[in-house]
C-alpha atoms as a PDB file:
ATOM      1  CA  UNK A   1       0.000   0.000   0.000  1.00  0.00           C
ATOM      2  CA  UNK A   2       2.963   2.192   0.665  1.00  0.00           C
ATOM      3  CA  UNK A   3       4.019   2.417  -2.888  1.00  0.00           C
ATOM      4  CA  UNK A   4       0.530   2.693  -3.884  1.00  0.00           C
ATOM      5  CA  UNK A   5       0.365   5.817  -1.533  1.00  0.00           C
ATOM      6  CA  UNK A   6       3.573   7.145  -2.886  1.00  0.00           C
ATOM      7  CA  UNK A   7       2.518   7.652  -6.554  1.00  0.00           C
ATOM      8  CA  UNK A   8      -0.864   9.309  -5.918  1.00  0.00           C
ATOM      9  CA  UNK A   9       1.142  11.624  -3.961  1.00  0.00           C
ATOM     10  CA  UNK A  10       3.167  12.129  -6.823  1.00  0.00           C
ATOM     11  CA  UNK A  11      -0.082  12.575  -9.064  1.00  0.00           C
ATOM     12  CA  UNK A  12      -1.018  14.994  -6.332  1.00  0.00           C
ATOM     13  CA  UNK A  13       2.345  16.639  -6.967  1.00  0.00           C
ATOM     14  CA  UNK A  14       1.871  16.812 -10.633  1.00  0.00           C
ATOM     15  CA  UNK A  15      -1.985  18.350 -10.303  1.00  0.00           C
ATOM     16  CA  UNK A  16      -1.461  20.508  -7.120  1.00  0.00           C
ATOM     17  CA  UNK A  17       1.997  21.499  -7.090  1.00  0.00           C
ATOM     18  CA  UNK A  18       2.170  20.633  -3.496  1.00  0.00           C
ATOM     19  CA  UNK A  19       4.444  18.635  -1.361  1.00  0.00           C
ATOM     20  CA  UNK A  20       3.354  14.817  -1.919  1.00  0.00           C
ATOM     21  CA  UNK A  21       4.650  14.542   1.815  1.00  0.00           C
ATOM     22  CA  UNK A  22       1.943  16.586   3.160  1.00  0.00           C
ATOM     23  CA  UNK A  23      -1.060  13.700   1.518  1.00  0.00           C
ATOM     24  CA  UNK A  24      -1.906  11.079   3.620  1.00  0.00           C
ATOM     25  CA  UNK A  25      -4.650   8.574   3.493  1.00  0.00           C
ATOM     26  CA  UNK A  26      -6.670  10.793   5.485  1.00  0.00           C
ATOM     27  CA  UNK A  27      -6.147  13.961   2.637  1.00  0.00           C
ATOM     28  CA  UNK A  28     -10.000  15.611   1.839  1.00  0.00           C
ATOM     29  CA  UNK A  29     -10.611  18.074  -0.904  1.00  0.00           C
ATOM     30  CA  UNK A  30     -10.812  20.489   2.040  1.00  0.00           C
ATOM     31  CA  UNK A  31      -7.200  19.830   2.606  1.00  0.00           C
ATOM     32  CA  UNK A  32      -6.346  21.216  -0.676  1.00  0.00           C
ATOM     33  CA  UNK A  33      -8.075  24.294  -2.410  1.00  0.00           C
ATOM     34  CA  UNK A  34      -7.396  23.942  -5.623  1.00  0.00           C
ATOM     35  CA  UNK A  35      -8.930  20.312  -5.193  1.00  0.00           C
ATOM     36  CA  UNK A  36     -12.455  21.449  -6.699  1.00  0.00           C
ATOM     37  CA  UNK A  37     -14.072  20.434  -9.612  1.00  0.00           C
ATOM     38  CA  UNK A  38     -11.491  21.207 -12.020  1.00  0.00           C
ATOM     39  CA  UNK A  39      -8.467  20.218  -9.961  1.00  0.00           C
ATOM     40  CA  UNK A  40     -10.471  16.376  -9.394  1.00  0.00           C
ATOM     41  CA  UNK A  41     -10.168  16.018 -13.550  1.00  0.00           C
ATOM     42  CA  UNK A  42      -6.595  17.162 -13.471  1.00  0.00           C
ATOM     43  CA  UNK A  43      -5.973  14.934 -10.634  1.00  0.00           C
ATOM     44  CA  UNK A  44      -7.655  12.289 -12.506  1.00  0.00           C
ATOM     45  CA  UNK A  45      -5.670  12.837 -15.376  1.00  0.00           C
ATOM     46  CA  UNK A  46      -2.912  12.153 -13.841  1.00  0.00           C
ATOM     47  CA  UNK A  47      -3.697   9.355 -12.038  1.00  0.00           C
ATOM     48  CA  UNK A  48      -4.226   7.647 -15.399  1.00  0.00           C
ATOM     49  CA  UNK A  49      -1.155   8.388 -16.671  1.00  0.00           C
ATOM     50  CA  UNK A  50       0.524   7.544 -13.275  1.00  0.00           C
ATOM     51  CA  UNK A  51      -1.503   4.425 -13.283  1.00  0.00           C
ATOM     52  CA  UNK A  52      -1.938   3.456 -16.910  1.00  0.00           C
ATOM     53  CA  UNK A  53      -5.482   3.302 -15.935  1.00  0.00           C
ATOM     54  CA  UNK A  54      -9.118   4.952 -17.244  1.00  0.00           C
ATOM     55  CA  UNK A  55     -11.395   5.664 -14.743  1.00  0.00           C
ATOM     56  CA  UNK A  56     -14.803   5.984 -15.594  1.00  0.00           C
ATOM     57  CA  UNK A  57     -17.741   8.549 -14.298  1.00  0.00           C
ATOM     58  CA  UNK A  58     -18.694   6.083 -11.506  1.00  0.00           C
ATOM     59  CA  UNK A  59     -14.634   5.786 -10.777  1.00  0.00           C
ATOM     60  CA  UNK A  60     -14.210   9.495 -10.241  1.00  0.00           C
ATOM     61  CA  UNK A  61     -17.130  10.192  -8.083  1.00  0.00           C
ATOM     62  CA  UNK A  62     -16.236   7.560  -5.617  1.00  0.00           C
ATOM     63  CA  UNK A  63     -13.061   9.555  -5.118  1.00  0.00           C
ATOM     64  CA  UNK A  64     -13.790  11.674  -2.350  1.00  0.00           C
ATOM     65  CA  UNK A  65     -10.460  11.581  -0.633  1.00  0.00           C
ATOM     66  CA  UNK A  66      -6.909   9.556  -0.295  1.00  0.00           C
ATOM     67  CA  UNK A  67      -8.277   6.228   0.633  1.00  0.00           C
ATOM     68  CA  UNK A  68     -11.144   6.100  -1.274  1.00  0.00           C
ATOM     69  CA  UNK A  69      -8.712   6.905  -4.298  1.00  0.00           C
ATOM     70  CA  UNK A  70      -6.263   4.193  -3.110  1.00  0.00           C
ATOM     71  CA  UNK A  71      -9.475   1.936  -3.108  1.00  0.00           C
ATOM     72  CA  UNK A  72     -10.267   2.498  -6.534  1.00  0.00           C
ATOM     73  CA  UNK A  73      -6.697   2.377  -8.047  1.00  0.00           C
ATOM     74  CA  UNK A  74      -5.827  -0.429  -6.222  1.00  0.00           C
ATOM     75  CA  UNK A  75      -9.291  -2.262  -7.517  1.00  0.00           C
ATOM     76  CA  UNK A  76      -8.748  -0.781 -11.183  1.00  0.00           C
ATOM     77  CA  UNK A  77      -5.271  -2.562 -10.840  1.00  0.00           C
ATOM     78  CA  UNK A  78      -6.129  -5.771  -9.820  1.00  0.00           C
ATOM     79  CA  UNK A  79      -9.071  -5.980 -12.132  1.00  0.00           C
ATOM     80  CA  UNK A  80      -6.683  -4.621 -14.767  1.00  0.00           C
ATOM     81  CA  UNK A  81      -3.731  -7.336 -13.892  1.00  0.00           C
ATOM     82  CA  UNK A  82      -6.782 -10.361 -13.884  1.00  0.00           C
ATOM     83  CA  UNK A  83      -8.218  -9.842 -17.063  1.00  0.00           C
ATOM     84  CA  UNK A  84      -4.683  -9.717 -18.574  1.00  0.00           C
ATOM     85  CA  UNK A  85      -4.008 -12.958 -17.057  1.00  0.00           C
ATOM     86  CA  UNK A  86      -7.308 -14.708 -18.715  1.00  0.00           C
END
């Protein structure tokens, strides 16, 4: 999970310009201001590309913070990593 943690902070990095220390699993929008509605596609963006991932609608509203992102990458992933196996 730690390496998980430690490139969304980088994807915060890349979206926010912030300190990917300062995100922890804990990290809200309300932590961040320029995490609104334009910053979560940005941040989604980049999460992709960190990722190699495409989230869909459903994907981006259940990320509501840190974990819930984690949650969701880490599910894309293993989904992802399963169906390549098939």
């Amino acid at each position: 999970m730690e390496e998980l943690l430690s490139k969304v902070r980088s994807a915060f990095q890349g979206a926010f310009d912030i300190d990917p220390q300062t995100i922890t699993m804990d990290t809200a929008p309300t932590d961040i201001p320029a995490w609104d509605s334009m910053g979560h596609v940005t941040l989604a963006s980049n999460l992709e590309q960190t990722f190699g991932l495409n989230f869909d609608v459903d994907d981006l509203m259940e990320m509501e913070n840190v974990k819930e992102i984690c949650r969701v990458v880490q599910t894309k992933l293993c989904s992802f990593k399963g169906a390549q196996v098939a």
